[in-house]
Structure formats: structure tokens, C-alpha cells
Protein backbone atom coordinates (compact mmCIF):
# COMPACT_ATOMS: atom_id res chain seq x y z
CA UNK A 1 -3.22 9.85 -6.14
CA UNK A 2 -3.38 7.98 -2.60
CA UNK A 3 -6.36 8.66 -0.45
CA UNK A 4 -6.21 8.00 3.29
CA UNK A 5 -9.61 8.36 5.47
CA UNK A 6 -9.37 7.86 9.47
CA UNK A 7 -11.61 8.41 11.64
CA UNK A 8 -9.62 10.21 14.60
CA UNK A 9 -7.32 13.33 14.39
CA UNK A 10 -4.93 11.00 16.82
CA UNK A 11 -4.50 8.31 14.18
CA UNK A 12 -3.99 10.60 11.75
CA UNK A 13 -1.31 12.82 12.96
CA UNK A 14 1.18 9.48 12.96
CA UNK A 15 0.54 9.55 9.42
CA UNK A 16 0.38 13.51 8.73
CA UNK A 17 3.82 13.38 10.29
CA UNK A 18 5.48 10.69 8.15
CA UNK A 19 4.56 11.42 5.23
CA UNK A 20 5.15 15.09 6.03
CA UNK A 21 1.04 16.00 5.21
CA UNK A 22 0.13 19.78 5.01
CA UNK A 23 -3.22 21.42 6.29
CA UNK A 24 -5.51 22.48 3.66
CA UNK A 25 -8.30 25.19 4.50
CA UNK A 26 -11.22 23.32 3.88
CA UNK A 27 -14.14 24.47 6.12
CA UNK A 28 -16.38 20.66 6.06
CA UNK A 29 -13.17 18.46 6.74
CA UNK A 30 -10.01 18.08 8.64
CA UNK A 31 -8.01 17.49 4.79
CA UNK A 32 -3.84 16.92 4.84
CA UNK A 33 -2.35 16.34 1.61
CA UNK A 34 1.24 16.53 0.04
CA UNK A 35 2.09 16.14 -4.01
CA UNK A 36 0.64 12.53 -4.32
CA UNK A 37 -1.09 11.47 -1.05
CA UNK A 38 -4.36 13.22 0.42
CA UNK A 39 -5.67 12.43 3.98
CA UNK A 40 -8.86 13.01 5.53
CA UNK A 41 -10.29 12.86 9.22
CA UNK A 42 -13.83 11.72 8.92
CA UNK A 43 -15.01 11.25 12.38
CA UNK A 44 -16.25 8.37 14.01
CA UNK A 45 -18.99 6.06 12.23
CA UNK A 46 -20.09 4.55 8.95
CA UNK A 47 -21.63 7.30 7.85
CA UNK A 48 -19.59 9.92 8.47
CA UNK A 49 -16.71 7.78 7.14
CA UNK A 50 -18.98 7.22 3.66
CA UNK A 51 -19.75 11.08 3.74
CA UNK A 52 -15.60 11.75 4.20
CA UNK A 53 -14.34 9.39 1.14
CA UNK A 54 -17.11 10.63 -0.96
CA UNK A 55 -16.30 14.18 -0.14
CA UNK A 56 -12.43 13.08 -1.48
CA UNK A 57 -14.06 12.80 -4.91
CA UNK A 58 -11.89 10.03 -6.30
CA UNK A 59 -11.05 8.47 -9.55
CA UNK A 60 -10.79 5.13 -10.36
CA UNK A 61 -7.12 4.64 -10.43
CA UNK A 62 -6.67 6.44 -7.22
CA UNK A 63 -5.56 4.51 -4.21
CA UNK A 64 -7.87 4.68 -1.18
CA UNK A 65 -6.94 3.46 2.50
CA UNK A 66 -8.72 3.59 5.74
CA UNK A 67 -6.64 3.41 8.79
CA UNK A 68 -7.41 3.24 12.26
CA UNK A 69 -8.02 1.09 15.50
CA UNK A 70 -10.52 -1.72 16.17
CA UNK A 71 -11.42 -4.07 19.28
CA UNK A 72 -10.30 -7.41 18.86
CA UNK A 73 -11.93 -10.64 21.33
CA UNK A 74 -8.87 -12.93 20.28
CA UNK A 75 -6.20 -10.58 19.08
CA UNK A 76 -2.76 -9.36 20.28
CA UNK A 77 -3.49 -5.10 21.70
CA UNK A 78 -0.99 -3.43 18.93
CA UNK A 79 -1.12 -5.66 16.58
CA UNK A 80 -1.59 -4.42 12.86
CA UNK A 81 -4.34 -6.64 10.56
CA UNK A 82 -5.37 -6.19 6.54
CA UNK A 83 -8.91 -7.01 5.87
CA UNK A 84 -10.23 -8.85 3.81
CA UNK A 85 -14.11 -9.43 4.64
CA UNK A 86 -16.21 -6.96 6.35
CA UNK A 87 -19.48 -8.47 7.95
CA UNK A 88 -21.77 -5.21 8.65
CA UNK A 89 -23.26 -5.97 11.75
CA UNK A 90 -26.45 -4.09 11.24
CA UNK A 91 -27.54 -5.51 8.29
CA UNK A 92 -25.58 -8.72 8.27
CA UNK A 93 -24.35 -7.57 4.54
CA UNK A 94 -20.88 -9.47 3.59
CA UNK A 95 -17.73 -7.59 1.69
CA UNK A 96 -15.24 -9.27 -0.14
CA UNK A 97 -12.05 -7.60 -0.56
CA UNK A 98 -9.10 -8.53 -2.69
CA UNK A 99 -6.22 -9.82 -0.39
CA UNK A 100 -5.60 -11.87 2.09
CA UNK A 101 -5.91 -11.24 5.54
CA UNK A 102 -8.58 -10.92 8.61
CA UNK A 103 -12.49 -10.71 8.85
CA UNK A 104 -14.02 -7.28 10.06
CA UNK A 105 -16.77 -6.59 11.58
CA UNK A 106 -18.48 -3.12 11.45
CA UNK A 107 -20.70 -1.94 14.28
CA UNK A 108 -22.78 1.15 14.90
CA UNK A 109 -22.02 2.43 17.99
CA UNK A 110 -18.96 1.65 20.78
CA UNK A 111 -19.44 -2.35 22.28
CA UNK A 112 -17.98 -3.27 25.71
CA UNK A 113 -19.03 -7.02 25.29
CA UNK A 114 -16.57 -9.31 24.12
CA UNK A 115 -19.16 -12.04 24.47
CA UNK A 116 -21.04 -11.07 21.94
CA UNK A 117 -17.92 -10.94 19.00
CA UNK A 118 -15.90 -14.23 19.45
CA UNK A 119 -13.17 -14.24 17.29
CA UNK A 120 -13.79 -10.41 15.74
CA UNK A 121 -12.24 -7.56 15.09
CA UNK A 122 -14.98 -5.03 15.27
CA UNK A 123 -14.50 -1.31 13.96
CA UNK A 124 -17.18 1.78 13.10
CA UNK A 125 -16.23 2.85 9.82
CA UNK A 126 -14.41 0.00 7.43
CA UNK A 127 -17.91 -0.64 6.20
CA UNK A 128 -19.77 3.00 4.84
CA UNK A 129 -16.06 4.07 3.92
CA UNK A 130 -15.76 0.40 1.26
CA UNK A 131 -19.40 1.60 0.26
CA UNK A 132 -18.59 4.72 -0.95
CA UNK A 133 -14.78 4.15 -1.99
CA UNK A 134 -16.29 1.11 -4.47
CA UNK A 135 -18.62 3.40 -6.18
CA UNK A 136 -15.59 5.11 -7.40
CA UNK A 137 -12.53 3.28 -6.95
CA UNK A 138 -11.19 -0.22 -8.57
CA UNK A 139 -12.16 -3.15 -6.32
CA UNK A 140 -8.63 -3.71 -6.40
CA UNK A 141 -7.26 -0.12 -5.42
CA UNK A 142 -9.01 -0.39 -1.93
CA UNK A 143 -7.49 -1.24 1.38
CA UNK A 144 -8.30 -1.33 4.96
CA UNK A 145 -5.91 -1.59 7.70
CA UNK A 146 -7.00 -1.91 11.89
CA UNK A 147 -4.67 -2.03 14.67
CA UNK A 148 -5.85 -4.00 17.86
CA UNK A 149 -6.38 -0.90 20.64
CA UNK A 150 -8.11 -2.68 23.02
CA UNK A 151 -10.25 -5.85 23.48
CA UNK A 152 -13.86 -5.15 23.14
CA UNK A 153 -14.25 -2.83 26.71
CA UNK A 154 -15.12 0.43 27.74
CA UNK A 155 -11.76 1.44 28.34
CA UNK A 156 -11.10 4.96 26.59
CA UNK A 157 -7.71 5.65 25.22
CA UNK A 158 -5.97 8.56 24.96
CA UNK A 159 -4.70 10.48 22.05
CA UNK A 160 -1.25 9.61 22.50
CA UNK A 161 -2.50 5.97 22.89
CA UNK A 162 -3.73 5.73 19.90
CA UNK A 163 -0.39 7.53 18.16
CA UNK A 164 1.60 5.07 19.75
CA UNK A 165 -0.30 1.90 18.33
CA UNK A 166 -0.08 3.76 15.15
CA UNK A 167 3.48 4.71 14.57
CA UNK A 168 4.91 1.30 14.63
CA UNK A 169 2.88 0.05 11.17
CA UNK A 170 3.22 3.45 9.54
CA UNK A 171 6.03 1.27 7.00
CA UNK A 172 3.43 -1.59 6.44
CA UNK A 173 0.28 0.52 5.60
CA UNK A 174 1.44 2.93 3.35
């Protein structure tokens, strides 16, 4: 089985619609899921997105992703990025993943400072959703993908925004 946690019901609906994702009644969760791929909406933060892939109950030879946006200080807006390292701000805890690609950093609540993250992408989630994926997942069965949305400001997008930086990468990601 694949397993796909996001954070916002506007980055997942790109998805829901390509790979053609039903609604399940589930009364805790936002939960979309077809024959072999299950999504979930966890809301925004580590905790909640810990709390989401947890809820999924996985096995260790499931697939688990986590999709969404993330500021970027140096980054092209749009542009898609696989992590590979996530540096939790908070606790200044390190994560290795398996493949290449860019360094994350995971914050705890919405920056407008680019100053303070030179060279970063910075998310809310990629680090409480690795947490909890690890404890049941392979190492090597967990991904993360961010698209640059915006770089590191206050500026708000809008759902169809967000859809838009999506829906180009859906190929790539899954």
C-alpha cells in the first residue's frame, strides 16, 4: 500500500484528482483512498502531521509520502525538491534520509524572515510526520517531497495557488 499525508485539503485535491482518490467516512480525518494508494489531510504542524501518519496505521513494506509546499530563501517559487536531511529547528535534531536531494528545515509556526534561513527550505510538518512514519515504516520506504510556494514572507496563498504549484509534479512524486 502507498500512504500519502499533506497537510492542506488544497494540496491534496491535485493528488485526490489524479489518482482518482475516493472519500472515506472517517469522522477524525479528511482520508481518500483507491485499491492501492491511501491519502490523508493532516493539518498544519508537526504534530498534527505525526498524529495523521500514525492514525494511517502502516506496515513496514508500505510506502509513505508527505507532500506539500515549503518557503525557500534561495529557491526557484514552483519548483519541486526531494529531501534528504531534515534539521528540526526546535530542537536542532538532524534526519538522514535515503536519497539524494535537498536539506529541510522544520519549523513550528509560519516565519516571514528570510534572514533568519539562508539557504533553507523550511516546512511545518516533514519532521513529526518522518518521526512517526520511521517507527513503522522501512527507512527506505519513506519520502518527502516540497514545492517552493513562496520565499519565506507573510504572503498567504490561495487554494487554487497552492493546486497550481501542485499539479505540475503530480508525475514526479508519485
Amino acid at each position: 500500500m502507498r500512504y500519502i499525508v499533506t497537510a492542506l485539503k488544497s494540496e491534496a485535491k491535485p493528488i485526490i484528482e489524479f489518482l482518482k482518490l475516493q472519500k472515506i467516512d472517517d469522522k477524525k480525518f479528511q482520508i481518500f483512498s483507491n485499491e492501492d494508494t491511501t491519502l490523508i489531510i493532516s493539518n498544519i504542524g508537526k504534530i498534527n502531521s505525526a498524529i495523521a501518519t500514525t492514525y494511517l496505521n502502516p506496515t513496514s513494506e508500505d510506502n509513505i509520502i508527505n507532500i506539500g509546499i515549503c518557503g525557500a530563501t534561495d529557491k526557484k517559487v514552483s519548483t519541486l525538491h526531494k529531501i534528504k536531511k531534515i534539521i528540526d529547528k526546535s530542537s536542532q535534531k538532524v534526519i538522514h534520509l535515503k536519497d539524494n536531494g535537498e536539506s529541510l528545515t522544520c519549523v513550528d509556526t509560519p516565519q516571514n524572515s528570510p534572514n533568519d534561513f539562508k539557504n533553507q527550505l523550511i516546512d511545518m510538518e516533514s519532521f513529526g510526520f518522518y518521526l512517526s512514519a520511521k517507527k513503522f515504516v522501512n527507512k527506505e520506504n519513506i519520502q518527502i517531497f516540497k514545492i517552493v510556494s513562496d520565499k519565506i514572507s507573510d504572503t498567504i496563498l490561495t487554494p487554487q495557488e497552492v493546486e497550481k504549484l501542485i499539479k505540475p509534479h503530480l508525475e514526479d512524486m508519485l
